[in-house]
Protein backbone atom coordinates (compact mmCIF):
# COMPACT_ATOMS: atom_id res chain seq x y z
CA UNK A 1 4.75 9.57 -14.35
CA UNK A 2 8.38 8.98 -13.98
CA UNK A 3 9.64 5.67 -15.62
CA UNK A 4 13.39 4.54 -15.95
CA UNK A 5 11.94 2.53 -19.29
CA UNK A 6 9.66 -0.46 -19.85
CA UNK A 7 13.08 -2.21 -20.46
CA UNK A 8 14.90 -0.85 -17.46
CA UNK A 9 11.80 -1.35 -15.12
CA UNK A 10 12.00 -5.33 -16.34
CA UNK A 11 15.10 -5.84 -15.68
CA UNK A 12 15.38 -4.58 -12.37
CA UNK A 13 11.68 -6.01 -11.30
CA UNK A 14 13.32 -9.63 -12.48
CA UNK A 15 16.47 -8.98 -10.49
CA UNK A 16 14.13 -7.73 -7.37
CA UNK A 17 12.27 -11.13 -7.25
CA UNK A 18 14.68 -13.82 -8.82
CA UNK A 19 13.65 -14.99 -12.01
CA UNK A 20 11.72 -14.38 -14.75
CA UNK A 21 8.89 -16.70 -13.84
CA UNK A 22 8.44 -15.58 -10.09
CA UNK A 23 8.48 -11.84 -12.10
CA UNK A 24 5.87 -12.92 -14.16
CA UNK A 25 2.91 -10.91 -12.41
CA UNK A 26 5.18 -8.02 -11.83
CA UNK A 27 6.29 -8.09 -16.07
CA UNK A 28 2.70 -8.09 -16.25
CA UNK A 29 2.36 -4.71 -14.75
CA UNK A 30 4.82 -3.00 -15.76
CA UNK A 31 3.64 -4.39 -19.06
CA UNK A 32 0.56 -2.40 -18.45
CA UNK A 33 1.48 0.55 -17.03
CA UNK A 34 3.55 1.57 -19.83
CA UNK A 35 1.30 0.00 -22.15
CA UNK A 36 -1.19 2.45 -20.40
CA UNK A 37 1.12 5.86 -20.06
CA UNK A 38 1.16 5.37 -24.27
CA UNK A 39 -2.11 5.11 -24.75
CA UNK A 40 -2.25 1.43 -25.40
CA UNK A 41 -3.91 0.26 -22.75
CA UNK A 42 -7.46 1.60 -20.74
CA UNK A 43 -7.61 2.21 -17.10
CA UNK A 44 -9.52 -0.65 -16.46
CA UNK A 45 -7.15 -3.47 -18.10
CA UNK A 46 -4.44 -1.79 -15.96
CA UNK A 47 -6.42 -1.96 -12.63
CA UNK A 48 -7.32 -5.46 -13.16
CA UNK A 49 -3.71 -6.29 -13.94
CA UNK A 50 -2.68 -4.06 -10.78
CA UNK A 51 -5.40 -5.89 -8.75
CA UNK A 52 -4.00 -9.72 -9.84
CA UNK A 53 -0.46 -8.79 -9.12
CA UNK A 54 -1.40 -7.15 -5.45
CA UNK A 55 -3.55 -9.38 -4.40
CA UNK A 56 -1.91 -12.74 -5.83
CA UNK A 57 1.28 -11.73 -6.17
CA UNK A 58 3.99 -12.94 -3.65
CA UNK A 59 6.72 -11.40 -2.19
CA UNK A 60 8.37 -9.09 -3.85
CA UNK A 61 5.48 -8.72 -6.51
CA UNK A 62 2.84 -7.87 -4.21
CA UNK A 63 4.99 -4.87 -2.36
CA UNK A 64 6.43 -3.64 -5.93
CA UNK A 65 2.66 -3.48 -7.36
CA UNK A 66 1.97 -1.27 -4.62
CA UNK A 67 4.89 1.01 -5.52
CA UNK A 68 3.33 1.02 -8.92
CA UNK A 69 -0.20 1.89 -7.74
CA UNK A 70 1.21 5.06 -5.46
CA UNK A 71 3.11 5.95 -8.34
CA UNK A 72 -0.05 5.89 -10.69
CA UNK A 73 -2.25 7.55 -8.19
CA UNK A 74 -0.68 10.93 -7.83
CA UNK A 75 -1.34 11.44 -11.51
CA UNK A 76 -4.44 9.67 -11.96
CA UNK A 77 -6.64 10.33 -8.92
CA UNK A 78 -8.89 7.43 -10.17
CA UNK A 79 -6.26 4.44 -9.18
CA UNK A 80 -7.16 5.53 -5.60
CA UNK A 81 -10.46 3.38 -5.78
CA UNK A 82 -8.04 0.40 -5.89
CA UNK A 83 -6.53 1.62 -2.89
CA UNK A 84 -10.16 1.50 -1.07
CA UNK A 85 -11.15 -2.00 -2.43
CA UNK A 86 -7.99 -3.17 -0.76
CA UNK A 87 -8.44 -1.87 2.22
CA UNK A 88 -11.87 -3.79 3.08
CA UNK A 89 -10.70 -6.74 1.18
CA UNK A 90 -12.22 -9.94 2.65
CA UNK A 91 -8.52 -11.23 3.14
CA UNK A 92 -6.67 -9.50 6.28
CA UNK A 93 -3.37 -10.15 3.92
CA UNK A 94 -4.27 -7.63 1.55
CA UNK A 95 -5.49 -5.61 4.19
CA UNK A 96 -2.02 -5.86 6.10
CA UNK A 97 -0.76 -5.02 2.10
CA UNK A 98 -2.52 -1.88 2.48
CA UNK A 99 -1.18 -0.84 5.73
CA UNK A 100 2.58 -1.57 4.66
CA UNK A 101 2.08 1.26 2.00
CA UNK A 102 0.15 3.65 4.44
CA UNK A 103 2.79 5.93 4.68
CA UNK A 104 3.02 6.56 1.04
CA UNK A 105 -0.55 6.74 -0.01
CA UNK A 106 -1.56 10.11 -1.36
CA UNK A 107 -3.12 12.55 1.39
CA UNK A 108 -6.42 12.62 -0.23
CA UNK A 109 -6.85 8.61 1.25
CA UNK A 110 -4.66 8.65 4.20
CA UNK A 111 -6.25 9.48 7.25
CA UNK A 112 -9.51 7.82 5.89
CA UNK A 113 -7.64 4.31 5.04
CA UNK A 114 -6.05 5.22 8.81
CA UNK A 115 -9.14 4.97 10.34
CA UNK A 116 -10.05 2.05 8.10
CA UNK A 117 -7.01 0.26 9.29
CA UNK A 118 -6.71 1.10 12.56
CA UNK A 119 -10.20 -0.05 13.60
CA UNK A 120 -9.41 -3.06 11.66
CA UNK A 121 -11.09 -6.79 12.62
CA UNK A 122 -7.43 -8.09 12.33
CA UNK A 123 -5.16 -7.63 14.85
CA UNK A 124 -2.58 -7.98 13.17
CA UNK A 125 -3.11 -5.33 10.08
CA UNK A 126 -4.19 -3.26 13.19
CA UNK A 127 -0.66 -3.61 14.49
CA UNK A 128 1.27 -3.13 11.45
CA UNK A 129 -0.72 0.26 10.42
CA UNK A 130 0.07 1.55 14.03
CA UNK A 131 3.73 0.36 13.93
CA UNK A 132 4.13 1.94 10.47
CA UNK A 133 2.37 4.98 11.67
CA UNK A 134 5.89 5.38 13.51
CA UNK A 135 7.17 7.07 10.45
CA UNK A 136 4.31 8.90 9.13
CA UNK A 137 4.60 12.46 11.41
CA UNK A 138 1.15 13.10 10.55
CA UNK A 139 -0.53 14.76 13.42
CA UNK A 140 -4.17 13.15 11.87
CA UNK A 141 -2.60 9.66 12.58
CA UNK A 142 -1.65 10.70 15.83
CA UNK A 143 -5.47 11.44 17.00
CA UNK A 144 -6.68 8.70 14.97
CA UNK A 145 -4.03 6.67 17.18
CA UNK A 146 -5.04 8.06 20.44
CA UNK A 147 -8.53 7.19 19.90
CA UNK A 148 -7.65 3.72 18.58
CA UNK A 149 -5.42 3.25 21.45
CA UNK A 150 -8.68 4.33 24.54
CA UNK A 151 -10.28 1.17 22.85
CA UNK A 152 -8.15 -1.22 21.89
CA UNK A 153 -7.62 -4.49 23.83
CA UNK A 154 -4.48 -6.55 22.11
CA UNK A 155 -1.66 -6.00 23.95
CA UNK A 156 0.70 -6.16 21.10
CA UNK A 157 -1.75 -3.86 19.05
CA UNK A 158 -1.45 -1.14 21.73
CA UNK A 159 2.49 -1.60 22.19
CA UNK A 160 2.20 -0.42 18.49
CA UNK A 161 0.17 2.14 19.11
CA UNK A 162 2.62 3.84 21.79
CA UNK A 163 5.52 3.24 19.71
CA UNK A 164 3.81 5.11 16.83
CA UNK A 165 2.53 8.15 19.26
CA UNK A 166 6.36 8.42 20.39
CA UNK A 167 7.72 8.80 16.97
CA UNK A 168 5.19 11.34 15.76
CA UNK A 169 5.11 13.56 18.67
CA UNK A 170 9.55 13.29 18.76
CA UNK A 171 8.99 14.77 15.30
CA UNK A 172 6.36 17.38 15.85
């Protein structure tokens, strides 16, 4: 997995956020990932520390733990479990997490999470998976929005939905 350094990746995570202390989850992480790419650290210390830092995490920690987790994931198919427990987390703010990363997730979750997220209870992680979905190009979102879209009731949820149809279909 491509790292610019443990020392590198501290120093720009602590000029991301703002300080050292709100960077302390995110030092945590990167912490453990490198403490798990040299064989320091298990795969199950460094999901629970990528677990506190996405779902506790604030700004800037939460979105950059993400990063971390794609990154993981395309080497270590396992991480993508994490990915899933998000995803039907009981709080729709780690759900709506989830759906800001959709369009980097590996393909092996994508249209599944889609679904997930698109038939969401929130309206609002509904919303931001379908505005996202703008970018993707990926003609499985595009069904899975069409269907979404014969069904779904929110206004704001369906002006989503037709903004996302518009972009991938301009780019297929």
């Amino acid at each position: 997995m491509f790292t610019i350094g443990r020392e590198n990746e501290l120093k720009n995570a602590i000029n991301f956020v703002g300080s050292s202390e709100k960077a302390a989850l995110l030092i945590e992480t990167i912490d453990a990932i490198h403490d798990f790419l040299e064989g320091r650290a298990s795969e199950q210390e460094l999901k629970a520390v990528i677990r506190k830092a996405f779902v506790e995490g604030k700004s800037g920690t939460w979105e950059s733990a993400g990063s971390w987790l794609r990154k993981i994931t395309n080497e270590y198919p396992d991480f993508v479990k994490l990915w899933e427990e998000f995803a039907i987390h009981k709080s729709s703010k780690i759900r709506f997490r989830v759906a800001a990363h959709i369009n980097e997730l590996p393909d092996s979750i994508f249209t599944n999470l889609c679904q997930l997220l698109l038939n969401d209870k929130s309206a609002k992680v509904r919303s931001k998976v379908a505005g996202d979905l703008y970018f993707s190009g990926n003609l499985d979102a595009l069904h899975l929005l069409r269907t979404r879209q014969e069904i779904e009731e929110s206004k704001e949820v369906l002006e989503s939905i037709e903004f996302a149809i518009e972009g991938i279909t301009q780019r297929a």
